[in-house]
Protein backbone atom coordinates (compact mmCIF):
# COMPACT_ATOMS: atom_id res chain seq x y z
CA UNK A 1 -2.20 64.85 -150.56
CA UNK A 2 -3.04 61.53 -151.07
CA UNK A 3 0.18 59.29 -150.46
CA UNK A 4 -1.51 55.91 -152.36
CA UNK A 5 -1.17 55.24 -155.29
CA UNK A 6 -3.64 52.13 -157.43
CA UNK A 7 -0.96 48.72 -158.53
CA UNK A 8 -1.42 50.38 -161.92
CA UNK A 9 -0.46 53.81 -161.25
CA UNK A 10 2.72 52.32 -158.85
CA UNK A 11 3.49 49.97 -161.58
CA UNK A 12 3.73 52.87 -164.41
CA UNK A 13 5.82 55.28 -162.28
CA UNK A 14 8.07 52.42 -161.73
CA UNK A 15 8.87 52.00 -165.34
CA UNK A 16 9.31 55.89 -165.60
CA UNK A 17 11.90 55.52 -163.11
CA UNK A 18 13.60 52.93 -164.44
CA UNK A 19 13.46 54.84 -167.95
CA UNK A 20 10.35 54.13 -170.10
CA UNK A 21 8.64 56.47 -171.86
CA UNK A 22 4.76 56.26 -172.10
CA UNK A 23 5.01 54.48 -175.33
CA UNK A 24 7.66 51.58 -174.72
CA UNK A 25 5.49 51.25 -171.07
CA UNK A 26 2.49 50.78 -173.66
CA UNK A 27 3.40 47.79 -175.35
CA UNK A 28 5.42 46.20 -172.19
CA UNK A 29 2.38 46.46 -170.35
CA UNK A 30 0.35 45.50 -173.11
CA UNK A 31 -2.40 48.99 -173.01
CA UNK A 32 -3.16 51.54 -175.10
CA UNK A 33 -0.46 55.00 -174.80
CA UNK A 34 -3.61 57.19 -173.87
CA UNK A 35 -4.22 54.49 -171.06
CA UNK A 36 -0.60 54.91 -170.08
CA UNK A 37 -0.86 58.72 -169.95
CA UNK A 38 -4.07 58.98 -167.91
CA UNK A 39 -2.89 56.48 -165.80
CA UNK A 40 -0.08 58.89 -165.12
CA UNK A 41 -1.80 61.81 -165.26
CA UNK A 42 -3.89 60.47 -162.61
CA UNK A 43 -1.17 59.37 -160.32
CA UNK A 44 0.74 63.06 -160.70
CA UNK A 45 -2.73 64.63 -159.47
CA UNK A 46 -2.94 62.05 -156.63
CA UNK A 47 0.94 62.70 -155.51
CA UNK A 48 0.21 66.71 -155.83
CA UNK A 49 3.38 66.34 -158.00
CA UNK A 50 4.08 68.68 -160.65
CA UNK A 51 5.89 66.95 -163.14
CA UNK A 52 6.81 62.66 -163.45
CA UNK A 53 9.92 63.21 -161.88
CA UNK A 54 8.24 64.88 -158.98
CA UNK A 55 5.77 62.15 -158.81
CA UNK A 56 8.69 59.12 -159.02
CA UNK A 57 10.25 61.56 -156.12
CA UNK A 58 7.04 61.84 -153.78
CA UNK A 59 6.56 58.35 -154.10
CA UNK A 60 9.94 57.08 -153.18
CA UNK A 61 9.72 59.58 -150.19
CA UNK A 62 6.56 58.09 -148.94
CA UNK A 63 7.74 54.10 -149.57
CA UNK A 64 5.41 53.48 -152.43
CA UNK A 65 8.39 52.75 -154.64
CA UNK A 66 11.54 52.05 -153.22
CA UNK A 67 15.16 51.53 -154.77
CA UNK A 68 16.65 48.09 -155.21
CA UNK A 69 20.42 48.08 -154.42
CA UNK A 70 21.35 49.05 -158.30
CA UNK A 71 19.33 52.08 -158.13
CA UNK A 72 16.12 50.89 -159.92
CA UNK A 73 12.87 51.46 -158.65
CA UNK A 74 10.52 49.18 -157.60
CA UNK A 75 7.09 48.91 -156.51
CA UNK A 76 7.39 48.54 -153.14
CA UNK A 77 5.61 45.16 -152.34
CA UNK A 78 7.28 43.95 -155.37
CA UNK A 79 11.28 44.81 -154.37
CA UNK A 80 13.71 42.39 -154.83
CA UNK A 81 15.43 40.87 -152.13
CA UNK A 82 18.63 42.36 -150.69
């Protein structure tokens, strides 16, 4: 497994996390859906994950996203300070 992820791919599973779906992460991020789904799709075959929630999961576990103190994800070079 690859444990990297692109800023793209980091910043996408982030806003799964926090409770997007591919659409609403579409127009916040200002791309097309099928953008937002290979994107994804992409960073679920780079994580070995099996589904988005697997992915989010794998990439908290290896520090590529990490939790902010209410429970949100984050990218990690782009946390919020304690």
């Amino acid at each position: 497994m690859s444990a990297t992820l692109t800023s793209r791919q980091a910043e996408f599973l982030s806003l799964i996390a926090q409770g997007m779906h591919r659409a609403q992460i579409a127009e916040h991020c200002f791309v097309s859906p099928t953008t937002v789904s290979t994107t994804l799709s992409f960073a679920r075959q780079r994580l070995e994950a099996k589904t988005l929630a697997h992915a989010v999961a794998i990439a908290i576990r290896h520090d590529l996203l990490v939790l902010g103190p209410d429970g949100i994800a984050f990218v990690a070079n782009d946390s919020p300070a304690p």
